[in-house]
Protein backbone atom coordinates (compact mmCIF):
# COMPACT_ATOMS: atom_id res chain seq x y z
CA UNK A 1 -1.10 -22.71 -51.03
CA UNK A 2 0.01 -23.41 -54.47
CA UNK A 3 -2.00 -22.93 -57.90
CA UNK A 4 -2.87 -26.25 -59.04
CA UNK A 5 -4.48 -25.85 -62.69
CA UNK A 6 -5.98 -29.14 -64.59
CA UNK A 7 -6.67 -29.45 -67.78
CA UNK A 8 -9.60 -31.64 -69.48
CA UNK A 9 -10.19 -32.67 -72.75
CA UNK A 10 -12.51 -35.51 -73.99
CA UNK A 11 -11.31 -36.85 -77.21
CA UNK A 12 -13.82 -37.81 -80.18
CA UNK A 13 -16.36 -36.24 -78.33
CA UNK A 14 -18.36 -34.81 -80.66
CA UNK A 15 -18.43 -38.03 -83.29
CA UNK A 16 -19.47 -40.06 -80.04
CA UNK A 17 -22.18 -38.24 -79.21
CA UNK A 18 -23.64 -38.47 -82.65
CA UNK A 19 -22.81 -42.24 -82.90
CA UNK A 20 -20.67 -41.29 -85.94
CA UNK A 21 -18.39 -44.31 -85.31
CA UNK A 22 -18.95 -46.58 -88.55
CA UNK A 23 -16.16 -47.21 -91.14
CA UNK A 24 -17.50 -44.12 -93.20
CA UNK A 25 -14.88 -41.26 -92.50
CA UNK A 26 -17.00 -38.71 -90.92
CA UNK A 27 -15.69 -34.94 -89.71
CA UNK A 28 -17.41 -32.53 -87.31
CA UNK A 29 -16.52 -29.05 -88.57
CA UNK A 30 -17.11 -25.46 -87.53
CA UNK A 31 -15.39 -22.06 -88.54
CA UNK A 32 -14.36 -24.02 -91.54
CA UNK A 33 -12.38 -26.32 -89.39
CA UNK A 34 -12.62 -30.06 -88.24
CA UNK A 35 -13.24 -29.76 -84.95
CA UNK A 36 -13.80 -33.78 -84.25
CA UNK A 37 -13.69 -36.52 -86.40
CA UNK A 38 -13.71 -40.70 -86.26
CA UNK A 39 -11.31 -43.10 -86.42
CA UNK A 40 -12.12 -43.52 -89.81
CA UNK A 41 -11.23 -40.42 -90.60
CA UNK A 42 -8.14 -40.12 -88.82
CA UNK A 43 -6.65 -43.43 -89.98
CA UNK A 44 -6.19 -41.97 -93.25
CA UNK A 45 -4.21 -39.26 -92.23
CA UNK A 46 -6.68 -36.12 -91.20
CA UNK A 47 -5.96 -34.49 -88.26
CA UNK A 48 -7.83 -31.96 -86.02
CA UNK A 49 -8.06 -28.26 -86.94
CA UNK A 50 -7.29 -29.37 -90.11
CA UNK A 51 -8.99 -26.95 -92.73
CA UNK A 52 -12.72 -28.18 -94.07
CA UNK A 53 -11.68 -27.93 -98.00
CA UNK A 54 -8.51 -30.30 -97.31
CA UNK A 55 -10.86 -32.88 -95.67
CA UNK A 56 -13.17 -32.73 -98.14
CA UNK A 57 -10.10 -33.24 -100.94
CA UNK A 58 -9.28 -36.06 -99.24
CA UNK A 59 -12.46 -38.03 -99.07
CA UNK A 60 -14.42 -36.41 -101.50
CA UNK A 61 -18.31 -38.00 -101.62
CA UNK A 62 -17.21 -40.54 -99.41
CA UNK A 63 -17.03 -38.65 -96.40
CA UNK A 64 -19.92 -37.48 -94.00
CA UNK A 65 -19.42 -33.65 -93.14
CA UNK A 66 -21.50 -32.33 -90.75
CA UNK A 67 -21.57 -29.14 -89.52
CA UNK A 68 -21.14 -28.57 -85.21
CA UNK A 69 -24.57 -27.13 -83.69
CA UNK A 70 -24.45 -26.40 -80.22
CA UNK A 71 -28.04 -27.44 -79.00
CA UNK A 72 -27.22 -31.15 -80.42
CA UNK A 73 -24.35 -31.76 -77.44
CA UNK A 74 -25.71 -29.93 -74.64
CA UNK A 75 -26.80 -33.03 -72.42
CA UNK A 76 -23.09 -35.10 -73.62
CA UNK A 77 -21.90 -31.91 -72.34
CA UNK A 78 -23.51 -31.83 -68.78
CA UNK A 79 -23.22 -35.80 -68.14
CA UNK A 80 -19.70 -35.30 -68.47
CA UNK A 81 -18.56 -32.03 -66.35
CA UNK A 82 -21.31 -33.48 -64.05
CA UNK A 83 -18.75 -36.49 -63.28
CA UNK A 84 -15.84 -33.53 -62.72
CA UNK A 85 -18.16 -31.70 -60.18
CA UNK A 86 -17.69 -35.04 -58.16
CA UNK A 87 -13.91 -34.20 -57.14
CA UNK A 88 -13.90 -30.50 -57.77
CA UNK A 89 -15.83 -27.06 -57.54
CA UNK A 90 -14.29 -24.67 -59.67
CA UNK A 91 -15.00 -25.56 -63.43
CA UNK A 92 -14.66 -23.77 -66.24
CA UNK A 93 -15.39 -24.92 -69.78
CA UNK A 94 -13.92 -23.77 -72.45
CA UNK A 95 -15.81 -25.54 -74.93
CA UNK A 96 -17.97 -28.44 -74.98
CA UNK A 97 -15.49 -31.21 -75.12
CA UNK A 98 -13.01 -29.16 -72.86
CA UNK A 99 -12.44 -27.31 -69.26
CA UNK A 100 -10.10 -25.69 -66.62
CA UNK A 101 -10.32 -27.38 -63.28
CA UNK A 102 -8.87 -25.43 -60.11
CA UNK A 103 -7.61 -27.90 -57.81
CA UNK A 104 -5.53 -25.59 -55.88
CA UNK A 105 -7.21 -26.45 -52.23
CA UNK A 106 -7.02 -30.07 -52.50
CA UNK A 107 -4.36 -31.58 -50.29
CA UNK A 108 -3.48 -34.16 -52.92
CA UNK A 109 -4.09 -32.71 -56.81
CA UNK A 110 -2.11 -34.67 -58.66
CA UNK A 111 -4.00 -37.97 -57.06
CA UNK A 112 -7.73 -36.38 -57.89
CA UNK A 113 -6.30 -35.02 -61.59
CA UNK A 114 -6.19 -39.35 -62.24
CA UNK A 115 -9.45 -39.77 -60.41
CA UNK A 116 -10.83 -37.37 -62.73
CA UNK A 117 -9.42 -39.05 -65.71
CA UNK A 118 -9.94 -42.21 -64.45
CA UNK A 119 -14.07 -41.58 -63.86
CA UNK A 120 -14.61 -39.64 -67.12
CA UNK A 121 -13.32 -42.62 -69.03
CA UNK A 122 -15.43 -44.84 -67.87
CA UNK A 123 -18.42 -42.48 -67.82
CA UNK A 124 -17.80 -41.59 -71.65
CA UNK A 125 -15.74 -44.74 -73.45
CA UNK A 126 -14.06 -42.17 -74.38
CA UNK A 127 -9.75 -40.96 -73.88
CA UNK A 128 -9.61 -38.56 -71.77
CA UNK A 129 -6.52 -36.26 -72.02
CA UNK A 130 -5.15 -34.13 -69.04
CA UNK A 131 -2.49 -32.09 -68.20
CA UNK A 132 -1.65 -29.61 -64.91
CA UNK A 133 0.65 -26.48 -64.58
CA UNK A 134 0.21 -23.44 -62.54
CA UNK A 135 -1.14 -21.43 -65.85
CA UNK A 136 -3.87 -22.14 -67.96
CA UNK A 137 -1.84 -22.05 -71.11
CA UNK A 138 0.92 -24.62 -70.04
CA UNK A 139 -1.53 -26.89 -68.39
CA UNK A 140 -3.30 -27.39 -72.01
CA UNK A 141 -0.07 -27.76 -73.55
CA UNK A 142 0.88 -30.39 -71.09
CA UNK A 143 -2.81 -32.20 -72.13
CA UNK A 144 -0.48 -32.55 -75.72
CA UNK A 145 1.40 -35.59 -73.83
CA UNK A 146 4.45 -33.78 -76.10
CA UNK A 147 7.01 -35.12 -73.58
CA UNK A 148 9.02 -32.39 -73.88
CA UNK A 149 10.65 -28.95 -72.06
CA UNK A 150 8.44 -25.65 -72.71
CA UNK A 151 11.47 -24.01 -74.35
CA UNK A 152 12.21 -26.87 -76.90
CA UNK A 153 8.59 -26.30 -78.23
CA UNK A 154 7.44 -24.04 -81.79
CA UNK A 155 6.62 -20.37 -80.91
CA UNK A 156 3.14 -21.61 -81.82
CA UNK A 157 2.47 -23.43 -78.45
CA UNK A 158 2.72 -20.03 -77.15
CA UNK A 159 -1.06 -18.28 -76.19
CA UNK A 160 -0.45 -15.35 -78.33
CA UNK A 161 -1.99 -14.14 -81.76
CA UNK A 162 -0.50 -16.02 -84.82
CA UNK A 163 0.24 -12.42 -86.50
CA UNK A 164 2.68 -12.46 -83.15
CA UNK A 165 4.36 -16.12 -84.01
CA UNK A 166 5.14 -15.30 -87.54
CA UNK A 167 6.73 -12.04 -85.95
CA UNK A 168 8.48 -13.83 -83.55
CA UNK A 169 9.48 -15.94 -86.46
CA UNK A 170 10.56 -13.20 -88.38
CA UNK A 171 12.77 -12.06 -85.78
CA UNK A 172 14.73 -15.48 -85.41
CA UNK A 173 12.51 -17.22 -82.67
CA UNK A 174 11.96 -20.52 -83.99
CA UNK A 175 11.33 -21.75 -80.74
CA UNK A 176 10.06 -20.78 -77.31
CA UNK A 177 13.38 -21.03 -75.12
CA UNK A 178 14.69 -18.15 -78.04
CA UNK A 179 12.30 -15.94 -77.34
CA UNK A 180 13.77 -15.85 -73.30
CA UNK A 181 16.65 -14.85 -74.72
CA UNK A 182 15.12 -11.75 -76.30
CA UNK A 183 15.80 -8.37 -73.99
CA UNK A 184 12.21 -6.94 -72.87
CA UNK A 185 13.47 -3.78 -74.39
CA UNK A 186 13.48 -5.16 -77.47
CA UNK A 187 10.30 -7.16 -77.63
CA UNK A 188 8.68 -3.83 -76.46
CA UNK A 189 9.95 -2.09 -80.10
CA UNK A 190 8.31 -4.92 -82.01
CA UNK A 191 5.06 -5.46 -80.06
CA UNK A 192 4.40 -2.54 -77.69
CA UNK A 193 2.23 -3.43 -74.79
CA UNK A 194 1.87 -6.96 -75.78
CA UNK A 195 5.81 -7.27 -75.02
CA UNK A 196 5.37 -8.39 -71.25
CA UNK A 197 2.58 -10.58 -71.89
CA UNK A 198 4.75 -12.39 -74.73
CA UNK A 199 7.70 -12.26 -72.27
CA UNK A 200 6.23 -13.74 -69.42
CA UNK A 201 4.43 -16.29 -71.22
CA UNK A 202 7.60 -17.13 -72.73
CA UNK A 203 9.12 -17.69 -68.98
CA UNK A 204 6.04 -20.51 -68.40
CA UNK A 205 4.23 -17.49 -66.61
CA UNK A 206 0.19 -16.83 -67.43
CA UNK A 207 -3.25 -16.60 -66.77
CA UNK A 208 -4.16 -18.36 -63.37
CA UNK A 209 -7.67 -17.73 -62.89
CA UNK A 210 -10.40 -20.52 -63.40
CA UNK A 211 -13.74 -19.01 -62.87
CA UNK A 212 -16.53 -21.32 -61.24
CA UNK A 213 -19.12 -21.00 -64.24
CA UNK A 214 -20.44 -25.05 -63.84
CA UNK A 215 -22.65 -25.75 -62.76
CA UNK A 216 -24.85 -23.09 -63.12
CA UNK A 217 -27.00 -21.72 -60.30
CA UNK A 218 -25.19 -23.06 -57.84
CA UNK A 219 -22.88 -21.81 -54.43
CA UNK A 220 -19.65 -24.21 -53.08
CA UNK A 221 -17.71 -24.48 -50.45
CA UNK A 222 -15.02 -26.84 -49.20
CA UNK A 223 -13.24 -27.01 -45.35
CA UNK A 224 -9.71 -28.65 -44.98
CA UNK A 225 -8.52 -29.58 -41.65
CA UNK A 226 -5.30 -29.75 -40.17
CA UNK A 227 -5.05 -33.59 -40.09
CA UNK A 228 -8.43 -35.18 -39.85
CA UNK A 229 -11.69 -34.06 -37.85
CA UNK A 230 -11.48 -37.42 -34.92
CA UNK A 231 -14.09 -36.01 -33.31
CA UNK A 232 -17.85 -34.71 -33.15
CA UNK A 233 -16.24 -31.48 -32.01
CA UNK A 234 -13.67 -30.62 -34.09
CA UNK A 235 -16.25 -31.95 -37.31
CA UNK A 236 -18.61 -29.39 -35.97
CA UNK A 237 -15.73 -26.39 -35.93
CA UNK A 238 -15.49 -27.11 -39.54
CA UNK A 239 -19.01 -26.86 -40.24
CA UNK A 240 -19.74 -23.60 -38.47
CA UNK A 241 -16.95 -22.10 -40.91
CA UNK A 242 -18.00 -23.59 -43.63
CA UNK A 243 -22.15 -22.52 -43.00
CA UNK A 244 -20.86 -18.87 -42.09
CA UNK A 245 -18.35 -18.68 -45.44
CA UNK A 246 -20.94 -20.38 -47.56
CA UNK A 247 -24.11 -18.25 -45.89
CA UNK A 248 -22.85 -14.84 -46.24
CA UNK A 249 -22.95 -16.12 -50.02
CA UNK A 250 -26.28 -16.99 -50.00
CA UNK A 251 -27.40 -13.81 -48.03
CA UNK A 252 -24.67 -11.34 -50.01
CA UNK A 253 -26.57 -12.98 -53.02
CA UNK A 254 -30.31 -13.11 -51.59
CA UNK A 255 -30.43 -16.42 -52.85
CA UNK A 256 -31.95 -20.05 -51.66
CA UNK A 257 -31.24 -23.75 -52.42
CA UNK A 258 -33.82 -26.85 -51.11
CA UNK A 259 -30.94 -29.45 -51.19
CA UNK A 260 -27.78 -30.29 -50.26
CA UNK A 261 -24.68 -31.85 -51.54
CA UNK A 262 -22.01 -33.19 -49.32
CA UNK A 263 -18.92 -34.87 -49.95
CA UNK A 264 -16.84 -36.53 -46.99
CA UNK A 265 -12.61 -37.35 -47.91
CA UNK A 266 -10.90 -39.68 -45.66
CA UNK A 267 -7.43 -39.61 -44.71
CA UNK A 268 -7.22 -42.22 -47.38
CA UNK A 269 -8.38 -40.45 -50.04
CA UNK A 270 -11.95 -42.39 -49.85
CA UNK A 271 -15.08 -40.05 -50.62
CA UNK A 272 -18.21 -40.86 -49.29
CA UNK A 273 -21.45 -38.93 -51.19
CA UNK A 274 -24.42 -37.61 -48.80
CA UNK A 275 -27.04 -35.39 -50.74
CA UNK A 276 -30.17 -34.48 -48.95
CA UNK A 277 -33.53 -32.41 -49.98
CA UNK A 278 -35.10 -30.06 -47.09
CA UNK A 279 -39.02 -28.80 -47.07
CA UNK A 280 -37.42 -25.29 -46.32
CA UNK A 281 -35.38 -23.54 -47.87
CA UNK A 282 -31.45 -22.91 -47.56
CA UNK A 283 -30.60 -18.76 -47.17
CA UNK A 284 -28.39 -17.89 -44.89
CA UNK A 285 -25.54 -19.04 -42.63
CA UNK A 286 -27.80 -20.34 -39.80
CA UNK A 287 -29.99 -22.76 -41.99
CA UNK A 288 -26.72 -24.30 -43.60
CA UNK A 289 -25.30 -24.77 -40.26
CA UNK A 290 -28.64 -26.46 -39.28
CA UNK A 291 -29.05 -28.01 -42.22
CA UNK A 292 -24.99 -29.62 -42.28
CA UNK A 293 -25.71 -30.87 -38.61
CA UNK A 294 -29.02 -33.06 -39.99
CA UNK A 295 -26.81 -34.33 -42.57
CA UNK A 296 -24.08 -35.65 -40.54
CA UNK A 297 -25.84 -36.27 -37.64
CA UNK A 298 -25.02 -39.82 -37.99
CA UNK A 299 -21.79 -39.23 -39.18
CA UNK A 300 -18.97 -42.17 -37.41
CA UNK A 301 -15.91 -41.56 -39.25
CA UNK A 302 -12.69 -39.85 -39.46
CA UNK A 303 -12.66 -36.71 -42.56
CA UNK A 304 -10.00 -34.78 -43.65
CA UNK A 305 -11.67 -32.86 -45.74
CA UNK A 306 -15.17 -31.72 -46.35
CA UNK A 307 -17.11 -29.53 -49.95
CA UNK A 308 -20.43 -28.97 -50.03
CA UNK A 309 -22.39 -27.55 -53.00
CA UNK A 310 -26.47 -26.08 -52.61
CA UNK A 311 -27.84 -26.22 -56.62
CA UNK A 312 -30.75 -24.61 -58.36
CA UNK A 313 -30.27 -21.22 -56.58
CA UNK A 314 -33.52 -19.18 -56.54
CA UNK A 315 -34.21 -15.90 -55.32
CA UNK A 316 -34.90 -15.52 -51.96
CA UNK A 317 -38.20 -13.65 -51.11
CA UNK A 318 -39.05 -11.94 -47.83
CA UNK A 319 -42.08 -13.55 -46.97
CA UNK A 320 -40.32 -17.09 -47.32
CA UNK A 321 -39.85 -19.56 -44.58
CA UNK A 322 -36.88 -20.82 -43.67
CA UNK A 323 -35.31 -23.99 -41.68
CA UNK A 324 -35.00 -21.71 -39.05
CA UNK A 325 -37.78 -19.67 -39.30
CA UNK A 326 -39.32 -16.97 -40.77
CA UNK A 327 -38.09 -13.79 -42.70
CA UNK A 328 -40.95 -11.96 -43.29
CA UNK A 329 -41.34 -8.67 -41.34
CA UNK A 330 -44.72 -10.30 -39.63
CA UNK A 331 -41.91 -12.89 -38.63
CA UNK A 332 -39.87 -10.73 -36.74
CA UNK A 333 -43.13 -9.04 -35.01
CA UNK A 334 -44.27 -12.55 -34.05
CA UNK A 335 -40.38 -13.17 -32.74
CA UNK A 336 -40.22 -10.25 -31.16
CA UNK A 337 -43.57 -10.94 -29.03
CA UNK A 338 -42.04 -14.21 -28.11
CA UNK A 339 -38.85 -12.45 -26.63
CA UNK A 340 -41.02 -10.20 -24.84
CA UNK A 341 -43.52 -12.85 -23.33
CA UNK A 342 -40.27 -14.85 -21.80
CA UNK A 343 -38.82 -11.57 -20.57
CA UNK A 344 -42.21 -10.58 -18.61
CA UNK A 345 -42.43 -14.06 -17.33
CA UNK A 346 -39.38 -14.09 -15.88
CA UNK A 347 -39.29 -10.31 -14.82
CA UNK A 348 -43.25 -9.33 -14.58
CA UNK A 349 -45.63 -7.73 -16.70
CA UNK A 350 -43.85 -4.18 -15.51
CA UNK A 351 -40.70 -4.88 -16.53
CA UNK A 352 -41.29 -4.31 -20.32
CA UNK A 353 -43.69 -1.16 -21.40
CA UNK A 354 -44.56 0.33 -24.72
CA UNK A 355 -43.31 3.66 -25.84
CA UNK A 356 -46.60 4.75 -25.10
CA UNK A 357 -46.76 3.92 -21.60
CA UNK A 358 -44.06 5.65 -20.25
CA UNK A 359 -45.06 8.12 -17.85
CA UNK A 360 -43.06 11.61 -18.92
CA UNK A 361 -42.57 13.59 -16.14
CA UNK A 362 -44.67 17.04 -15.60
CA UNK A 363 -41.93 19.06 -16.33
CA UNK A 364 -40.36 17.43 -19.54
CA UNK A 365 -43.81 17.73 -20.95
CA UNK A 366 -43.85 21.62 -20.06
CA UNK A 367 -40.38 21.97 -22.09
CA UNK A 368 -42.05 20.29 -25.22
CA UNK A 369 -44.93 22.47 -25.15
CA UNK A 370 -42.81 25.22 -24.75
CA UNK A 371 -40.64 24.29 -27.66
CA UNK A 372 -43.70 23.54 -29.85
CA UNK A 373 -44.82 27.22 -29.23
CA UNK A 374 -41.75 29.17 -29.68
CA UNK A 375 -39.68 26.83 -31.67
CA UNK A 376 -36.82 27.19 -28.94
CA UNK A 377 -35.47 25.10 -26.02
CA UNK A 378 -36.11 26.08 -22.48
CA UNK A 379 -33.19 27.81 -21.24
C-alpha cells in the first residue's frame, strides 16, 4: 500500500471567522507576523508572514491589527476538520487553519483529496488549498500550486532551520536540485548529524507519519474489500474484522462509546452516512460486532468499503453494563450460575458438584493429616 499524504489549508480563515471582510485593510498577526489578512489588505501588496512593523508602515492608522487568540477560533476550527472527518480518519492539525490528512488506505486518494476540497469550500466560502506527496513536507509545498519540479525550487522550501538555508547558501546551493549534487560526506563536515536529514529531504524524502489527534476522544476503523461485499455474508466477514480490530482498542484502552458512526462507499465512489446512539455502552469487540449488525441490519446494497468511528470515549468501569451484558464480577457469578443450571438440566443435578462436595477418599485424607503433622509427604 502506498503513503498517500494530503495537505489542507483554508485560506483567509482567520479574517472570516471574525467577519473582518470590509474595505478597511485588516491583518491577523501573531509572533510579530501576519498570519491572515483580507482582501483589503492584500490588494495593496501585503502578503502573509509578512513582518507586523512592515504592515503597519504600510497602512499606518488606517489599518485594523488585531492580535490571533486561540479561544476566539476554536468552533471555525472544529466545523471545518469536522467536514474532513467525513472522508477520512487520520487528521492531524497543524494549526487552526491547517492539517495533514492520511489517505493512504483509500482505494482512490486522489478522487477523495477533491471531495475534500470540494466540501470544505462550500462549508466555509472560503479557497481551500491542497496538495499530496508521500512526505509531509512536499505535500505542503505542493498546497503552493508553484507548478514547478522540487529541485528548481529556493533552498528555503526545504523543512530545515533557516540558519541551515543561509548555510546551504553560503556553500553555493541556491536551489534544491544543488544541494543533490552535494556528496553526503561533505554535508556531514558542515552540518554533522543534521547532514542525512538535509540530504534526504533534498531527494523529496521525509517525515511520513500523520498522527490521528482529531477528533479527540474518539477510536476508528475502516475495512476494504477485495472488490465489493455482494452479499450478507461476505458484509458480515468484514464486520467481524473490523469489531475484533476496533474492540481490542476499546478493551487495550478500557474505554466506551454510546454511538456509532458508519460510513458505507460504493463501487462508485457514493457514501452513504448511518450514525446510531445505543442505551449501552460500546467496550469491547463483541458489542461492536453486535452493535455493526443492528446498524446494517437493513443494509441492501453493494460496499466496497466500510470506516466506522465510536466518539466521546469514556472510561469503562467494571460494574457497567454492556450491549452484551454485564462486566461486573457479580456478572460473571450470575453467568456462571446460568452455565451451570443448563449443564445440570441436561446432565442432572450430579453431574456438576462444588469443591466442597467432593467426597476425598479415606486414604488421601490420612496423607494430609499426616503431612499437616510432620510437614512431610507419605512415603
Amino acid at each position: 500500500m502506498s503513503t498517500f499524504i494530503l495537505f489542507v489549508s483554508l485560506n483567509g480563515f482567520y479574517v472570516s471567522s471574525l467577519g473582518l471582510t470590509s474595505e478597511q485593510p485588516a491583518i491577523i498577526h501573531r509572533d510579530k507576523r501576519v498570519l491572515d489578512l483580507n482582501a483589503a489588505a492584500s490588494s495593496r501588496g501585503l502578503e502573509r508572514s509578512a513582518g507586523l512593523p512592515e504592515a503597519k508602515a504600510m497602512f499606518g492608522r488606517e489599518g485594523l491589527y488585531v492580535a490571533w487568540e486561540e479561544d476566539a477560533y476554536h468552533k471555525a476550527r472544529s466545523t471545518w476538520l469536522d467536514v474532513v472527518t467525513q472522508f477520512a480518519d487520520v487528521i492531524e492539525p497543524i494549526d487552526q487553519h491547517q492539517c495533514f490528512v492520511d489517505l493512504s488506505g483509500h482505494p482512490d486518494p486522489g478522487d477523495v483529496s477533491l471531495q475534500i476540497r470540494n466540501a470544505l469550500e462550500v462549508q466555509t466560502g472560503l479557497e481551500v488549498s491542497i496538495g499530496s506527496s508521500d512526505c509531509r513536507w512536499i505535500a505542503q509545498v505542493e498546497s503552493y500550486g508553484l507548478g514547478k519540479p522540487l529541485a528548481s525550487l529556493p533552498v528555503s522550501y526545504l523543512p530545515i532551520a533557516e540558519e541551515f538555508s543561509a548555510r546551504l547558501l553560503a556553500l553555493g546551493c541556491m536551489k534544491i536540485g544543488d544541494v543533490r549534487q552535494l556528496p553526503l560526506d561533505q554535508l556531514r563536515r558542515q552540518f554533522g548529524k543534521d547532514a542525512f536529514l538535509i540530504h534526504q529531504a533534498a531527494n523529496g524524502k521525509g517525515d511520513s507519519a500523520v498522527r490521528a489527534i482529531y477528533p479527540l476522544n474518539s477510536i476508528s476503523g475502516r475495512f476494504l474489500f477485495d472488490g465489493v461485499a455482494d452479499t450478507r455474508q461476505v458484509l458480515e466477514n468484514g464486520v467481524v474484522y473490523l469489531a475484533k480490530k476496533v474492540g481490542r482498542k476499546l478493551t487495550d484502552e478500557g474505554v466506551f462509546s454510546k454511538s456509532l458512526l458508519v460510513w458505507l462507499e460504493a463501487e462508485d465512489g457514493s457514501v452513504s452516512f448511518h450514525e446510531r446512539t445505543f442505551g449501552k455502552p460500546i467496550g469491547s469487540p463483541a458489542s461492536l460486532n453486535f452493535a455493526l449488525n443492528l446498524l446494517l441490519s437493513e443494509l441492501c446494497h453493494p460496499v466496497s468499503c466500510i470506516r466506522i468511528r465510536l466518539p466521546d470515549l469514556a472510561p469503562m468501569k467494571r460494574t457497567q453494563q454492556t450491549l452484551i451484558g454485564m462486566t461486573a464480577e457479580g456478572a460473571k457469578d450470575e453467568s456462571a450460575q446460568n452455565a451451570l443450571g443448563q449443564l445440570r438440566t441436561k446432565f442432572g443435578d450430579d453431574s456438576i458438584l462444588l469443591a466442597n462436595q467432593v467426597v476425598v477418599e479415606r486414604y488421601q485424607r490420612v496423607r494430609q493429616a499426616w503431612r499437616a503433622v510432620n510437614g512431610w509427604n507419605w512415603k
